[in-house]
N, C-alpha and C. Protein backbone atom coordinates (compact mmCIF):
# COMPACT_ATOMS: atom_id res chain seq x y z
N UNK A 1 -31.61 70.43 12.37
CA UNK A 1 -30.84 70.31 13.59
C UNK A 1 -30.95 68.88 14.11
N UNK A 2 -29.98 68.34 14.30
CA UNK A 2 -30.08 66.82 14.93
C UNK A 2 -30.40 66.93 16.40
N UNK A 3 -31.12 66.26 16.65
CA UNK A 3 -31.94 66.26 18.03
C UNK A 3 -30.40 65.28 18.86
N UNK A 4 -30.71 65.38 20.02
CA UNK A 4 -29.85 64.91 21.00
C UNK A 4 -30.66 63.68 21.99
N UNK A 5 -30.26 62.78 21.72
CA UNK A 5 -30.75 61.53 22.37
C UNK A 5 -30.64 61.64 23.98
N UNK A 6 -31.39 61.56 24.50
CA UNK A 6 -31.30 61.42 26.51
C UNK A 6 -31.84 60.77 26.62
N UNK A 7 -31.25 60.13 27.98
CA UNK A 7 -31.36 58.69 28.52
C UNK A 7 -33.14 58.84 29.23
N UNK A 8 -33.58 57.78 29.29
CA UNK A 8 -34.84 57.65 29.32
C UNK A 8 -35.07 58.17 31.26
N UNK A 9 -35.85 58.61 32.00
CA UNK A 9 -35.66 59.06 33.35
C UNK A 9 -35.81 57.63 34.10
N UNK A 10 -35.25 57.39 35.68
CA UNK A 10 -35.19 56.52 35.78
C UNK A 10 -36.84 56.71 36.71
N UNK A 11 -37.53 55.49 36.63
CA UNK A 11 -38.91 55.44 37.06
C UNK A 11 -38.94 55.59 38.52
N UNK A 12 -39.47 56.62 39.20
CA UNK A 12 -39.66 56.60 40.83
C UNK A 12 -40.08 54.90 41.55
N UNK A 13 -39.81 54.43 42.59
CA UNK A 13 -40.23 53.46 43.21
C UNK A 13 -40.76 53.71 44.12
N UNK A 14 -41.72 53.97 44.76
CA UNK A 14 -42.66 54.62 45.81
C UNK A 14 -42.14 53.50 46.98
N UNK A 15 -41.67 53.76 48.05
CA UNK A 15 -41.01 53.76 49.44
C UNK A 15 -42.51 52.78 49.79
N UNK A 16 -42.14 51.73 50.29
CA UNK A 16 -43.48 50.82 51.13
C UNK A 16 -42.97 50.97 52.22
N UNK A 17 -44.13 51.72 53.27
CA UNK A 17 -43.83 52.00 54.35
C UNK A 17 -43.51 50.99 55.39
N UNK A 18 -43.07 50.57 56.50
CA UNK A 18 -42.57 49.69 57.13
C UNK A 18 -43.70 49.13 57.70
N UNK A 19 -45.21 49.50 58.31
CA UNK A 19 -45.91 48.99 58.50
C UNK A 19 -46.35 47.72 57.84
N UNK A 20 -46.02 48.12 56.01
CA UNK A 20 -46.81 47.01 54.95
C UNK A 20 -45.47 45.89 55.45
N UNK A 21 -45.10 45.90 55.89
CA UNK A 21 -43.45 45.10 55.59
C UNK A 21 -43.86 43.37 56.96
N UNK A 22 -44.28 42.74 56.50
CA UNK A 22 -45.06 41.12 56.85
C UNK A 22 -43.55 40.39 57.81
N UNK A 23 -42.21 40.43 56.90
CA UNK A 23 -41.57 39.46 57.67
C UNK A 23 -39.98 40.11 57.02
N UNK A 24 -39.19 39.94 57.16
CA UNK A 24 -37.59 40.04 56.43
C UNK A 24 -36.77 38.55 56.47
N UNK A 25 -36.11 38.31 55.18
CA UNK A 25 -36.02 37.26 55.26
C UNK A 25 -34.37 37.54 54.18
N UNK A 26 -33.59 37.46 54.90
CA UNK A 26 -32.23 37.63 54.05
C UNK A 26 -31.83 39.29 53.89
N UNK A 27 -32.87 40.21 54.86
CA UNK A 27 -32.27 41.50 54.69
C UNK A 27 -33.56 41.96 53.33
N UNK A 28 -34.20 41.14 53.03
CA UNK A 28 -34.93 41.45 51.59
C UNK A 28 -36.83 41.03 52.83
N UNK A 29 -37.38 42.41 52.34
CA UNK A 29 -38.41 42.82 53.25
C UNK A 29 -39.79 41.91 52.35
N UNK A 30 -40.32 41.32 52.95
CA UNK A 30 -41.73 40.50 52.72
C UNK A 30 -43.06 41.56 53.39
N UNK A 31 -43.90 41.67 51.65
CA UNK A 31 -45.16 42.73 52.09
C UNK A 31 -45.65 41.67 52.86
N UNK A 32 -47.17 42.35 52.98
CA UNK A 32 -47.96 41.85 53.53
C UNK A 32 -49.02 41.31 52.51
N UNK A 33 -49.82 40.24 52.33
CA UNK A 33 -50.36 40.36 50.96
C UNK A 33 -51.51 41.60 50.93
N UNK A 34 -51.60 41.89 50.18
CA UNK A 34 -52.74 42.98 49.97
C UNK A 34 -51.81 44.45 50.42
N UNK A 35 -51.17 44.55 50.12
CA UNK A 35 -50.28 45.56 50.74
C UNK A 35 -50.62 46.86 49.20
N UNK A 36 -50.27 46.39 48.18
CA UNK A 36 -50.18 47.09 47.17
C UNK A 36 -51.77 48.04 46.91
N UNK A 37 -52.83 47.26 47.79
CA UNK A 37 -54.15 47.99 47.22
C UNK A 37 -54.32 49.11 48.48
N UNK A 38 -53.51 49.16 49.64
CA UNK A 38 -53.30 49.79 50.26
C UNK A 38 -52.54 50.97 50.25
N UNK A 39 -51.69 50.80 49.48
CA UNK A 39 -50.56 52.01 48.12
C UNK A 39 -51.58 52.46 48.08
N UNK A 40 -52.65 51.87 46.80
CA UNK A 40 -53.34 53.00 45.51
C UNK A 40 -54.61 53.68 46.51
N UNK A 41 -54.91 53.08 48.14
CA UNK A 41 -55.60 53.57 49.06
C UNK A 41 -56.92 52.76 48.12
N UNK A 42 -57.03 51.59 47.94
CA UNK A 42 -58.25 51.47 47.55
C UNK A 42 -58.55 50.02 48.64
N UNK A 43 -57.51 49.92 49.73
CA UNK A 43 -58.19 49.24 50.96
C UNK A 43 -56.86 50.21 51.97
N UNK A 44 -57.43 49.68 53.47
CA UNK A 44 -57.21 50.39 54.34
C UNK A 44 -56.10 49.15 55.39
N UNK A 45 -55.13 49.44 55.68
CA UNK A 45 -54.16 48.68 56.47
C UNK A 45 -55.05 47.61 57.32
N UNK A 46 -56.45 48.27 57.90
CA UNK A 46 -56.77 47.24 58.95
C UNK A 46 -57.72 46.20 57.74
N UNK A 47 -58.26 46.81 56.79
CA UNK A 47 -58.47 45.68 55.60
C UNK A 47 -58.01 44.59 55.07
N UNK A 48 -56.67 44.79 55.35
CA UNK A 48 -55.59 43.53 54.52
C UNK A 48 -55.25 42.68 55.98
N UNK A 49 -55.21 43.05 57.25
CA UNK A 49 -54.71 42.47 58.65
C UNK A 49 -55.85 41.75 58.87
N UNK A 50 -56.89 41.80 58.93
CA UNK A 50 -57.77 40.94 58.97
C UNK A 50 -57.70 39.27 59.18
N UNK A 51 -58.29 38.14 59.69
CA UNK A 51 -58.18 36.88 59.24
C UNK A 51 -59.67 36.51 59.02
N UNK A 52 -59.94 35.65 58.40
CA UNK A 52 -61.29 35.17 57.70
C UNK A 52 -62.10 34.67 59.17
N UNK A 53 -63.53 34.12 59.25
CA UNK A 53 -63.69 33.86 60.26
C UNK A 53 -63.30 32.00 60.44
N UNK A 54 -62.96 31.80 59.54
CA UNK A 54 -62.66 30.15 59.83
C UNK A 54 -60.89 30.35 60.29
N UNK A 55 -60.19 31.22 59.63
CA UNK A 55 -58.91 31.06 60.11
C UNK A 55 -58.84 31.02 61.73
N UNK A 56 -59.72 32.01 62.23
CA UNK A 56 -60.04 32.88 63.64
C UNK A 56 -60.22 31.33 64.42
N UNK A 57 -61.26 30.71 64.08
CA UNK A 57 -61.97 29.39 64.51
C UNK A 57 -60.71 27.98 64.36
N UNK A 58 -60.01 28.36 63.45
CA UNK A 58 -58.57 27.42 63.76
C UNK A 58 -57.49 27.39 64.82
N UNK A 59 -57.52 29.28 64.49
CA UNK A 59 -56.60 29.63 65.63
C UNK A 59 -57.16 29.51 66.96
N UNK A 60 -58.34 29.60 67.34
CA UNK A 60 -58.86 29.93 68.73
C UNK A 60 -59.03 27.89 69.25
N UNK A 61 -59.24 27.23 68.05
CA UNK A 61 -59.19 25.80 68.77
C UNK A 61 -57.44 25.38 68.80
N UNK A 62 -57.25 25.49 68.32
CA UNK A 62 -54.96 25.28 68.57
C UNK A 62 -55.23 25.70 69.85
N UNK A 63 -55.20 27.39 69.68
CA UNK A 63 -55.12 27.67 71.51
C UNK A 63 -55.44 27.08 72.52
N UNK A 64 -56.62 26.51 72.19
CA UNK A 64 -57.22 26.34 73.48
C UNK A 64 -56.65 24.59 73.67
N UNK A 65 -56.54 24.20 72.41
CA UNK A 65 -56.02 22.63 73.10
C UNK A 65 -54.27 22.17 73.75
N UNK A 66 -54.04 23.46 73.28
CA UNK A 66 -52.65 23.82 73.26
C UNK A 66 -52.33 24.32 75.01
N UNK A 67 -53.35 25.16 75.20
CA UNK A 67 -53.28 25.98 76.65
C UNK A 67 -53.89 24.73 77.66
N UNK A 68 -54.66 23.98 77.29
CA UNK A 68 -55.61 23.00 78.06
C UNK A 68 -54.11 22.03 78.48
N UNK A 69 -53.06 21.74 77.33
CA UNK A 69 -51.93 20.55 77.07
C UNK A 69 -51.20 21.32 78.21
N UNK A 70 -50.34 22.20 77.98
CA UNK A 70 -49.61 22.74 78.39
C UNK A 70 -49.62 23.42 79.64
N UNK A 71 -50.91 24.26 79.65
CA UNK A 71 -50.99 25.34 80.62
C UNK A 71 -49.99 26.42 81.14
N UNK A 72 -49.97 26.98 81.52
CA UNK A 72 -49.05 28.27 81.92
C UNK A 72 -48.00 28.51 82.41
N UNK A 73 -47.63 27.68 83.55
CA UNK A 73 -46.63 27.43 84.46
C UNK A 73 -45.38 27.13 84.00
N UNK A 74 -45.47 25.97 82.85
CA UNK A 74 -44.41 25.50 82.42
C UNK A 74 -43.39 25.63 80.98
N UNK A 75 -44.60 26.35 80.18
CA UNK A 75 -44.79 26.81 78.96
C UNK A 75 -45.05 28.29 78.51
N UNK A 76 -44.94 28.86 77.84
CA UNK A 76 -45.72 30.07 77.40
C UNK A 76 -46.21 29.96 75.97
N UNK A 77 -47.52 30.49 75.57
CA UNK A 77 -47.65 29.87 74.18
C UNK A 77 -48.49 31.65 74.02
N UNK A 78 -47.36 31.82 72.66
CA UNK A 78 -47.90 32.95 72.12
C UNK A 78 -48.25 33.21 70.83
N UNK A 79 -48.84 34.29 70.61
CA UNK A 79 -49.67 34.10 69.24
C UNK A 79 -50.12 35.77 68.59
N UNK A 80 -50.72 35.93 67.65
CA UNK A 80 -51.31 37.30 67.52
C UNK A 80 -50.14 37.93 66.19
N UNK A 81 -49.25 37.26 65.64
CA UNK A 81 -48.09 37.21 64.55
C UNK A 81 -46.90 37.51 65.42
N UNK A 82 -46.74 36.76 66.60
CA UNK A 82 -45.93 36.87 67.49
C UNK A 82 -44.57 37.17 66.59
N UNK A 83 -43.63 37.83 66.75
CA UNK A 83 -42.25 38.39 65.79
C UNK A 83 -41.02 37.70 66.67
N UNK A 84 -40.47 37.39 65.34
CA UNK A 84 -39.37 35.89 66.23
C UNK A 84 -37.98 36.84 65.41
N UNK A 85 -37.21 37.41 66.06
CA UNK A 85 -35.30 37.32 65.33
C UNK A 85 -34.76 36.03 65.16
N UNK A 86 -34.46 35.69 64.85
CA UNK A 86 -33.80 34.57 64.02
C UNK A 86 -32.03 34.50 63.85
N UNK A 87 -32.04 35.90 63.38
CA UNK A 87 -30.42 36.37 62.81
C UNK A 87 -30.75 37.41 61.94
N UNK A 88 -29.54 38.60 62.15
CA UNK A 88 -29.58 40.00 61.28
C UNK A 88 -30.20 39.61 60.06
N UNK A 89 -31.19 40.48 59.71
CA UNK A 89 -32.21 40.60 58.63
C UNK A 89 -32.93 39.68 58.20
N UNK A 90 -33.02 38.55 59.22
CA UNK A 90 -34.10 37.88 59.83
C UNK A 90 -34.87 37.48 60.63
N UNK A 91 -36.38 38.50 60.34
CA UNK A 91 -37.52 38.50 61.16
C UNK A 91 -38.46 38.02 60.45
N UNK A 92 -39.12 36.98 61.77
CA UNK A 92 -40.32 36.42 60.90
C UNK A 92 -41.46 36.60 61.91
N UNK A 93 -42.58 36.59 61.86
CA UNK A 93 -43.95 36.50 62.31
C UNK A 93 -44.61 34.95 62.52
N UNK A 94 -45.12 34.85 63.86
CA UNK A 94 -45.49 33.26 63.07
C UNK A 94 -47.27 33.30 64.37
N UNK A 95 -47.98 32.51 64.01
CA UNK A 95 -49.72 32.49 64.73
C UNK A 95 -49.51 31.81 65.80
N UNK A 96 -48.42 31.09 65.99
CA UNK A 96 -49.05 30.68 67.33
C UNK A 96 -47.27 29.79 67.50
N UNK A 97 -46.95 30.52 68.69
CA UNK A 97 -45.31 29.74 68.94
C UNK A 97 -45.49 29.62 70.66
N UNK A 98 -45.20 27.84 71.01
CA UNK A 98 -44.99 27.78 72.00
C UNK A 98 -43.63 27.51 72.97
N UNK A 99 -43.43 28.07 73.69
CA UNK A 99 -42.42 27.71 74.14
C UNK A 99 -42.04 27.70 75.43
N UNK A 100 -41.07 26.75 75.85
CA UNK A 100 -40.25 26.24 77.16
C UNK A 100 -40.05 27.33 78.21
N UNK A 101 -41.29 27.61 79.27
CA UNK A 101 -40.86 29.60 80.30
C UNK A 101 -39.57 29.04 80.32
N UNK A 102 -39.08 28.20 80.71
CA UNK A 102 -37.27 28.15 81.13
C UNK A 102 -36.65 28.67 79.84
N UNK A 103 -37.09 28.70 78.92
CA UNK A 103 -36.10 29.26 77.84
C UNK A 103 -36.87 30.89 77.91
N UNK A 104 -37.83 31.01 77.60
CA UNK A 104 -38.75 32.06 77.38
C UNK A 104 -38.84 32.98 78.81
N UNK A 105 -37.99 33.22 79.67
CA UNK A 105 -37.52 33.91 81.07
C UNK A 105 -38.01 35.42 80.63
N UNK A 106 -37.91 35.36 81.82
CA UNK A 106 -38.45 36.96 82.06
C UNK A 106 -37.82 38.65 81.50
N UNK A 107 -36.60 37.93 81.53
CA UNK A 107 -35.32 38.74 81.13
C UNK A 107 -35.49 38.83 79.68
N UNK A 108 -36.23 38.15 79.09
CA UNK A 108 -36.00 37.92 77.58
C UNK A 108 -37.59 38.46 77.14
N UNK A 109 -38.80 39.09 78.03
CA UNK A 109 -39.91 39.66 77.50
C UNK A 109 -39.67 40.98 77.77
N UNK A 110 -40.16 41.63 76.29
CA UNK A 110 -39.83 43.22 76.00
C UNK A 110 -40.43 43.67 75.14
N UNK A 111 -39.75 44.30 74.52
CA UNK A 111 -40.47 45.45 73.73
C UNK A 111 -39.71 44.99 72.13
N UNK A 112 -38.93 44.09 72.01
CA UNK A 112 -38.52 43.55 71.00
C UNK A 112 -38.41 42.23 70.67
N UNK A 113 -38.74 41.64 69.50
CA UNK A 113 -39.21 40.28 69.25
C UNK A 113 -37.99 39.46 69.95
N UNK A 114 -38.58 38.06 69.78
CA UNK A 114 -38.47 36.79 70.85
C UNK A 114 -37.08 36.76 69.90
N UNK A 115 -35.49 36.27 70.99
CA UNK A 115 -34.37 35.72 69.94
C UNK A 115 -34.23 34.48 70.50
N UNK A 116 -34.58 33.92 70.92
CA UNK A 116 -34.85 32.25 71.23
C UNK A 116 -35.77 31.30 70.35
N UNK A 117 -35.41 30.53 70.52
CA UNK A 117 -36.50 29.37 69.68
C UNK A 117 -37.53 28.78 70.23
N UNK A 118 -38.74 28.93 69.76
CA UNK A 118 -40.04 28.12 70.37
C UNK A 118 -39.76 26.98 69.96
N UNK A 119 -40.34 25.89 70.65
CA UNK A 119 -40.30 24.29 71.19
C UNK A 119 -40.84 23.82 69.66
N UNK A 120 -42.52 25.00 69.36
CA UNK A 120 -43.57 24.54 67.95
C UNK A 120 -43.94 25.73 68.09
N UNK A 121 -44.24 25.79 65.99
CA UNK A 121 -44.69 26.77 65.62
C UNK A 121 -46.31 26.45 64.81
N UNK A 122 -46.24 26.83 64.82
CA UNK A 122 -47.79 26.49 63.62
C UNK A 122 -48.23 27.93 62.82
N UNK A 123 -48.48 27.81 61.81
CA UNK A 123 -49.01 28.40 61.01
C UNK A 123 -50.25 28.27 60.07
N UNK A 124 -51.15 29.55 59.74
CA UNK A 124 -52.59 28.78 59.26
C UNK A 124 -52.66 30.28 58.05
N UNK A 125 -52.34 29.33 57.22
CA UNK A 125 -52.35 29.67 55.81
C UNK A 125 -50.99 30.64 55.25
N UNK A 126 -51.54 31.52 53.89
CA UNK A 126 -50.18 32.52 53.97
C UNK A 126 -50.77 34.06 54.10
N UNK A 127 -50.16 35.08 55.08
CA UNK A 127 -50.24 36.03 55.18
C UNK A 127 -49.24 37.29 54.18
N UNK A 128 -48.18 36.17 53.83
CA UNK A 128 -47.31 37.44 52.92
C UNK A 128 -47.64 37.67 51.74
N UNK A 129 -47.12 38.42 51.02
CA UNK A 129 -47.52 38.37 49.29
C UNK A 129 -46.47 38.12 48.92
N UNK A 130 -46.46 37.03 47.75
CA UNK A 130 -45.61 36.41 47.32
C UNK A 130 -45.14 36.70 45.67
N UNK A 131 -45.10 37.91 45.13
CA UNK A 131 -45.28 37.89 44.37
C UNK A 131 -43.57 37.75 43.52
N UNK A 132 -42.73 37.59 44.76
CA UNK A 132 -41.19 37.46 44.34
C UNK A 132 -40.86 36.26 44.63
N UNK A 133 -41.81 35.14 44.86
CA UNK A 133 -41.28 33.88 44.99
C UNK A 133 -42.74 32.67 44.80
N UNK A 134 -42.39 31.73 44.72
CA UNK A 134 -43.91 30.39 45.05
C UNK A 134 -44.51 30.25 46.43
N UNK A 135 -45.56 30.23 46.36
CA UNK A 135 -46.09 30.11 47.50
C UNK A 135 -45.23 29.15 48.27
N UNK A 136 -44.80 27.83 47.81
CA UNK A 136 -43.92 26.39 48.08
C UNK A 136 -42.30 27.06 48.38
N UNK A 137 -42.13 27.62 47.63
CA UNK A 137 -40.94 28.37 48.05
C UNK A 137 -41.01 29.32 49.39
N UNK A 138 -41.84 29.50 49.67
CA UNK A 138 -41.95 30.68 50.26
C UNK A 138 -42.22 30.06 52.01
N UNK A 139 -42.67 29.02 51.55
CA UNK A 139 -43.33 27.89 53.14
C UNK A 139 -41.66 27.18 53.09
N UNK A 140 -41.44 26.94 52.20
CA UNK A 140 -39.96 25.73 52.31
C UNK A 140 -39.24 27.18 53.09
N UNK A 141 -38.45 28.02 52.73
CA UNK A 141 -37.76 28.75 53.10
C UNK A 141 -37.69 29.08 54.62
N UNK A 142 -39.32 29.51 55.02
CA UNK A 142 -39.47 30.00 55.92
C UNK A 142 -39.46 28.45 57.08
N UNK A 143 -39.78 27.67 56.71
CA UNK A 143 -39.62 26.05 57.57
C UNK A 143 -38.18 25.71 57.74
N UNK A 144 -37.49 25.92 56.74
CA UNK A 144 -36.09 25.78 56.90
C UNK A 144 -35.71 26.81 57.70
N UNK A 145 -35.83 27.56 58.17
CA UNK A 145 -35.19 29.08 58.66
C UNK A 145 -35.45 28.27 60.10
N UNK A 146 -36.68 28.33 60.62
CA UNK A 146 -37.20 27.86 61.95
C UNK A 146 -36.46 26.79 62.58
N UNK A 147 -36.64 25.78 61.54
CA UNK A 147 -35.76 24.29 62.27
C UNK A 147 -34.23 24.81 62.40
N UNK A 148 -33.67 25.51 61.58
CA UNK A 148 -32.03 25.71 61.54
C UNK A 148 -32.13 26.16 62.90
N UNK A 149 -32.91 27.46 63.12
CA UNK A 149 -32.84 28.14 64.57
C UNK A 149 -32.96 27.55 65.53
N UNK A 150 -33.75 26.60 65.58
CA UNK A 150 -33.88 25.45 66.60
C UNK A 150 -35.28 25.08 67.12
N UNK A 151 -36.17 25.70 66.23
CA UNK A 151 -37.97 24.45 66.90
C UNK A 151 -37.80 23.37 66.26
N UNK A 152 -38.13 22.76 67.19
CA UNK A 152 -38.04 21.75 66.90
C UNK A 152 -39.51 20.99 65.79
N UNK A 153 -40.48 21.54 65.77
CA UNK A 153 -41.69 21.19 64.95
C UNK A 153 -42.17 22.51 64.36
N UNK A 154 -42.69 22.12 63.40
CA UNK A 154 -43.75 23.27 62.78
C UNK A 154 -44.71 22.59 61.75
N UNK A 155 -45.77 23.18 62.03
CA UNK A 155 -47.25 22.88 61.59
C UNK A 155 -47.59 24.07 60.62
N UNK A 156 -47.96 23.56 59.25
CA UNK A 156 -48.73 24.48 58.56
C UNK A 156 -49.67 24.34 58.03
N UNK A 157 -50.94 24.90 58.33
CA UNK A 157 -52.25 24.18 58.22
C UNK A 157 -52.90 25.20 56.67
N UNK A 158 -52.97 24.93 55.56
CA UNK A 158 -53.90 25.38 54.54
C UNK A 158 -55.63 25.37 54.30
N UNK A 159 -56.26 26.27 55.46
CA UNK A 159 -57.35 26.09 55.05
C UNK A 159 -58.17 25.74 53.96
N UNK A 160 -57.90 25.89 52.85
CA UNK A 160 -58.11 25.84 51.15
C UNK A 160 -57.93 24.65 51.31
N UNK A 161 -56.48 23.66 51.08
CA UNK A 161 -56.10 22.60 50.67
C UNK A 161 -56.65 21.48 51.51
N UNK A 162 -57.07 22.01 53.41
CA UNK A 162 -57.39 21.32 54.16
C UNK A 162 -56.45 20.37 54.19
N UNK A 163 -55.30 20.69 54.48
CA UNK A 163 -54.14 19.79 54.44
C UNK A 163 -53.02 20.65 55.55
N UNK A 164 -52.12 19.33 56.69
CA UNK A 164 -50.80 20.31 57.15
C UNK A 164 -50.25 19.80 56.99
N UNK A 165 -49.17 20.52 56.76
CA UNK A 165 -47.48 20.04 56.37
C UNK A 165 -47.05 20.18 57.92
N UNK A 166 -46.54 19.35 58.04
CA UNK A 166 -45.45 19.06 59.43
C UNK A 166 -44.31 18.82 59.24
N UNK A 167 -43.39 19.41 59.86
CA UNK A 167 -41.98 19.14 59.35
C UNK A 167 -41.25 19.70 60.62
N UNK A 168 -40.14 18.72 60.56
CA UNK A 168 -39.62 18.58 62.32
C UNK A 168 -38.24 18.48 62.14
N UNK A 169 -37.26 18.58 63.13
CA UNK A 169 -35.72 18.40 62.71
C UNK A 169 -35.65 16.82 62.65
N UNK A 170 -34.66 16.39 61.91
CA UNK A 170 -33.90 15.21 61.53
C UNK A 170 -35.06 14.04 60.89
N UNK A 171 -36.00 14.45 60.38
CA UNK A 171 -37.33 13.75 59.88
C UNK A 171 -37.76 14.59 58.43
N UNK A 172 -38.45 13.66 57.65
CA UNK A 172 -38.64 13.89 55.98
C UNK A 172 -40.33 15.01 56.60
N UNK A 173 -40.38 15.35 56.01
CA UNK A 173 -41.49 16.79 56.08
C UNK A 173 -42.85 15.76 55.68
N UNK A 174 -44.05 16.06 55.88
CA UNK A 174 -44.99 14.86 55.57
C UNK A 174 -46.36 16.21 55.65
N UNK A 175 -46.93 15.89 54.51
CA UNK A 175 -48.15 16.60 53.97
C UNK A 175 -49.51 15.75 54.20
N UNK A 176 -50.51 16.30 55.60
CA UNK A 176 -51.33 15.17 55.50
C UNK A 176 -52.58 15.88 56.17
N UNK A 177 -53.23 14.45 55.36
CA UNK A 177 -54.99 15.55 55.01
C UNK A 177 -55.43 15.78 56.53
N UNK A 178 -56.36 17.42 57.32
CA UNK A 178 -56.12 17.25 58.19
C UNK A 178 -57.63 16.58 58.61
N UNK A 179 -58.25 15.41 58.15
CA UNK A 179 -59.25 14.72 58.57
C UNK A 179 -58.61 13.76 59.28
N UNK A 180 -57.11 13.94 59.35
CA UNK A 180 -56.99 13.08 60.33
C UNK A 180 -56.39 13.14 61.69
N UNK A 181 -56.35 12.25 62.76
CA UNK A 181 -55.74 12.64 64.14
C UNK A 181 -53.97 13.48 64.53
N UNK A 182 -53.73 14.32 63.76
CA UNK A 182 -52.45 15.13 63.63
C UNK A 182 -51.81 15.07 65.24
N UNK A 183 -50.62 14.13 65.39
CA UNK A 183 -49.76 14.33 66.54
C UNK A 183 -49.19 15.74 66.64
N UNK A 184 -49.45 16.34 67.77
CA UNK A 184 -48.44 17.44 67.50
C UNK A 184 -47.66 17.14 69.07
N UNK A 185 -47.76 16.59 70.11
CA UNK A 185 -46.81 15.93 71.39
C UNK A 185 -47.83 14.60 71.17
N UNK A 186 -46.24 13.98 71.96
CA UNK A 186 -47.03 12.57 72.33
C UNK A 186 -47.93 13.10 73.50
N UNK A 187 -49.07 12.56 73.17
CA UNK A 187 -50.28 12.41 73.98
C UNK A 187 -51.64 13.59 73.80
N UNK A 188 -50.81 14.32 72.82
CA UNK A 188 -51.85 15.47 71.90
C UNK A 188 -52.01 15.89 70.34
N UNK A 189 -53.11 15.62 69.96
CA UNK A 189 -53.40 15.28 68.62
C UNK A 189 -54.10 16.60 68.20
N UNK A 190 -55.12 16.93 66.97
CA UNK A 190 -55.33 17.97 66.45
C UNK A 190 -56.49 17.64 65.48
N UNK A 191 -57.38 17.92 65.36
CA UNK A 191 -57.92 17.31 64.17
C UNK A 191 -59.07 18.45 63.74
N UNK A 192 -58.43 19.09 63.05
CA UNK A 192 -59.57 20.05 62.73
C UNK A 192 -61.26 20.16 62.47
N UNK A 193 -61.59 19.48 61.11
CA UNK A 193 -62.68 18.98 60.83
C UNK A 193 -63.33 18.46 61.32
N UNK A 194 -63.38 17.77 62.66
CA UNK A 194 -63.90 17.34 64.13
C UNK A 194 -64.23 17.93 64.97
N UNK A 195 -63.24 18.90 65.36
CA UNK A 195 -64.03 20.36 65.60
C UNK A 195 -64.71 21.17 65.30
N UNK A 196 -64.82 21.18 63.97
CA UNK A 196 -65.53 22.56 63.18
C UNK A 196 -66.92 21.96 62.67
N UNK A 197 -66.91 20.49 62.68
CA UNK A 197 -68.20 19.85 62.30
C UNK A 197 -69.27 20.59 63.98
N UNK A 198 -68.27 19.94 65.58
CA UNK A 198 -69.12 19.90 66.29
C UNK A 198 -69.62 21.60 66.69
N UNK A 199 -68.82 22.54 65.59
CA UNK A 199 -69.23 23.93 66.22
C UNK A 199 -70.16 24.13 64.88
N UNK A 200 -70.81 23.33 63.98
CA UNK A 200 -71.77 22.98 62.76
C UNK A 200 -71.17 23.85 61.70
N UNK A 201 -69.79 24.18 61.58
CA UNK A 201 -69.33 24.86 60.47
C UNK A 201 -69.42 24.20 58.84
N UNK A 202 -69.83 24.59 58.03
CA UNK A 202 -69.81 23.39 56.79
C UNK A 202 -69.10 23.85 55.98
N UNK A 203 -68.27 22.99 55.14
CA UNK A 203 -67.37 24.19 54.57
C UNK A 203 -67.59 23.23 53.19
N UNK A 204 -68.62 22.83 52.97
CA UNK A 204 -69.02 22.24 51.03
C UNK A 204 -68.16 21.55 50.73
C-alpha cells in the first residue's frame, strides 16, 4: 500500500504574555531580556526586572544631580522605565526623561504613557533582548526614534564599556569615555567614575 505523504504540523508558538513585552517598536513587540527563562519558569518576572547594584548607583546619582539642576517647579524629571508613545506601535521605556512642566501639564498626567517629548533622555545600559537585531542596531534605532519625536538629547551610558554615547538633534552622535566631565546643559556636567570612586566603589 503506498503510504500518503502529510504535510509536516505547523509548530505551536507559545503567546509571550504582554507583561514580558520591554518596548514596541514598528508594531513589532521587544521582550524583555531574560524573558525566555521566565517561559520555561526557570526565573521569575521580578528576576529578570531587577537592575544590578551599580546600575541603581548610576541611576540614583543622574537623579539627584539632575533634581539638584533643575528642581521641581520648572521641570519634571521622571524615571522608573518611564513609557513614552511616540506614534501607533510605538512605545518605548526609557530610565530617566526630563522634561519642560510647561510641556509636561497636568492635563497630560494619567494613567497612560507620556505623548510629548522630554527635553533629555538617558539611558543606562540595555534592558531588551535583542535577539532579532545588534545590540548597535538596537541603540541606533531607538536614538533615532527619540530625536525624530523631538528630545532634543539623549545619553546612553554602558556600564561594561564605561563609555556614553550622546547624540542630540542636528549634531554627529559622539561616543566618549565616561572618565570624563560629560556636558549634559550648559552649566551641568556628569562624570561618573568621580562619583563612584568618592562612594569607594571599585570596579577592577
Amino acid at each position: 500500500m503506498e503510504a500518503v505523504a502529510t504535510a509536516p504540523r505547523a509548530r505551536k508558538t507559545r503567546k509571550v504574555p504582554d507583561y514580558l513585552v520591554y518596548e514596541t517598536m514598528d508594531g513589532v513587540p521587544i521582550y524583555r531580556k531574560g524573558y525566555k527563562a521566565v517561559l520555561n519558569n526557570s526565573k521569575t518576572l521580578q528576576d529578570i526586572m531587577g537592575s544590578s547594584t551599580l546600575q541603581s548607583e548610576v541611576h540614583m546619582y543622574l537623579n539627584s544631580l539632575l533634581f539638584r539642576h533643575f528642581g521641581t517647579e520648572k521641570y519634571a524629571i521622571y524615571s522608573n522605565e518611564a513609557g513614552l508613545h511616540i506614534a501607533r506601535g510605538n512605545n518605548l521605556a526609557g530610565d530617566i526623561f526630563v522634561y519642560d512642566a510647561a510641556v509636561m501639564r497636568g492635563d497630560k498626567i494619567g494613567k497612560l504613557y507620556a505623548d510629548v517629548p522630554p527635553l533629555l533622555a538617558f539611558e543606562i545600559d540595555i534592558e531588551a533582548d535583542l535577539e532579532a537585531m545588534t545590540e548597535m542596531g538596537y541603540i541606533s534605532r531607538k536614538i533615532e526614534k527619540l530625536l525624530h519625536f523631538g528630545v532634543q538629547k539623549v545619553f546612553w551610558i554602558s556600564t561594561e564599556a564605561r563609555r556614553v554615547l550622546v547624540a542630540e538633534t542636528g549634531s554627529d552622535w559622539r561616543t566618549i569615555s565616561w572618565d570624563k566631565d560629560i556636558e549634559i546643559v550648559p552649566g551641568l556636567t556628569m562624570n561618573i567614575p568621580e562619583h563612584l570612586q568618592k562612594r569607594g566603589v571599585e570596579l577592577g
